[in-house]
C-alpha atoms as a PDB file:
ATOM      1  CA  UNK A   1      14.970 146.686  70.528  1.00  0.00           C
ATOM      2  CA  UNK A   2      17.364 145.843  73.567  1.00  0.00           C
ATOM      3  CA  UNK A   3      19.037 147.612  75.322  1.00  0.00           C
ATOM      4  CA  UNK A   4      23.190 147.093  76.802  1.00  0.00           C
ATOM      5  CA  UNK A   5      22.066 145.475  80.873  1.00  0.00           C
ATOM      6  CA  UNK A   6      25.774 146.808  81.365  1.00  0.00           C
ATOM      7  CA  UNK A   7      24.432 150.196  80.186  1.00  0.00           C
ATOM      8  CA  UNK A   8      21.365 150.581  81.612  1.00  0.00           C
ATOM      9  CA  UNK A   9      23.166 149.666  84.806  1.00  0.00           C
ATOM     10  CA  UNK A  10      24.880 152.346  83.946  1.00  0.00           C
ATOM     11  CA  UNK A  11      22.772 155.072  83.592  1.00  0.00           C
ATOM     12  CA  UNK A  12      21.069 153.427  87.094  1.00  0.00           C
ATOM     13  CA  UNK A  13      23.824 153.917  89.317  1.00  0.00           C
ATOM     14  CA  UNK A  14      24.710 157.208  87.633  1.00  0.00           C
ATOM     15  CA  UNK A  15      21.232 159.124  88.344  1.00  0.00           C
ATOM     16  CA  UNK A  16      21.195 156.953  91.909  1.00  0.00           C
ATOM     17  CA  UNK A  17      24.800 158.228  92.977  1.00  0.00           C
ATOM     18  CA  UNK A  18      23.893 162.044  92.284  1.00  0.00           C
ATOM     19  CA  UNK A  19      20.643 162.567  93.100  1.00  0.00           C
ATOM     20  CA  UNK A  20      19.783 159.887  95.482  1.00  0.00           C
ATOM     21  CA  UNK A  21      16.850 158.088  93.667  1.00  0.00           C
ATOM     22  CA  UNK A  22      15.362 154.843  94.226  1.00  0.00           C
ATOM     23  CA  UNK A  23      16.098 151.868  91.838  1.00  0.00           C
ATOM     24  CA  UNK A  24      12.625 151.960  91.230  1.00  0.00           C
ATOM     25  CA  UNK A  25      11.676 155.662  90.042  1.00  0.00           C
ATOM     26  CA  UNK A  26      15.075 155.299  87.891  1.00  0.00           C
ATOM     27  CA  UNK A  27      13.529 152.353  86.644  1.00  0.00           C
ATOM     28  CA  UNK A  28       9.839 153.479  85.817  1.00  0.00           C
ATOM     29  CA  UNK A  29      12.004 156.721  83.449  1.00  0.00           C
ATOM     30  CA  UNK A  30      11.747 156.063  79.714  1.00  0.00           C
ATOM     31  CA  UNK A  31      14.221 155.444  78.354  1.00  0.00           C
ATOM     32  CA  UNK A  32      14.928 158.973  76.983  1.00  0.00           C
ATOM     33  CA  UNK A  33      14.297 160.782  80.185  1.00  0.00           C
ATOM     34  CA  UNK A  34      16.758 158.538  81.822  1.00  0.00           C
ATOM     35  CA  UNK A  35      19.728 159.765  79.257  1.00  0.00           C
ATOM     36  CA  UNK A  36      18.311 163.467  79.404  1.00  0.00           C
ATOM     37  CA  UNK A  37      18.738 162.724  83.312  1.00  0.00           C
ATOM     38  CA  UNK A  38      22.143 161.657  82.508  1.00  0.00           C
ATOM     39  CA  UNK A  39      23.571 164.111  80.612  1.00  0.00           C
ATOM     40  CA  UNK A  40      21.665 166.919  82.605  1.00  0.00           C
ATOM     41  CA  UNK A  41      23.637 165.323  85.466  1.00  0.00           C
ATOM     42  CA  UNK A  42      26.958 165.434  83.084  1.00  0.00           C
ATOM     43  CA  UNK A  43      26.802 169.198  82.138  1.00  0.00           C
ATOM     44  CA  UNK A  44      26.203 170.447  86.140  1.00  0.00           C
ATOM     45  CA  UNK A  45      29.477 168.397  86.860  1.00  0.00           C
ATOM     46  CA  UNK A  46      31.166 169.762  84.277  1.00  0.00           C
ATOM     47  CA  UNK A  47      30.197 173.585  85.240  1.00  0.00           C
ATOM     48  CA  UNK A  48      31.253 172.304  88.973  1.00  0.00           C
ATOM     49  CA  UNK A  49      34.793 171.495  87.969  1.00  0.00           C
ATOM     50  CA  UNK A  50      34.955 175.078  86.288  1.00  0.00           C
ATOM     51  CA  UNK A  51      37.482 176.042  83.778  1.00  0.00           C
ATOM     52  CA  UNK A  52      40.014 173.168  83.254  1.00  0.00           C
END
């Protein structure tokens, strides 16, 4: 199976932007710990912004 490049670029800058990893720890994540990493990061933004 492939996966989207424009995706996993995605994902890439995502966990680099907020918490400041390298390109190649993101890289070395399964793919499945990269999207829990994502949508870990997703839910403390969310709780930062507070009630909307």
């Amino acid at each position: 199976m492939t996966y989207a490049t424009d995706r996993l670029h995605e994902e890439i800058a995502y966990v680099a932007y907020h918490f400041h990893w390298a390109l190649d720890d993101i890289l070395d994540l399964e793919h499945a710990d990269r999207l829990r990493y994502t949508g870990e990061i997703a839910k403390i933004n969310t709780r930062m912004r507070g009630p909307g």
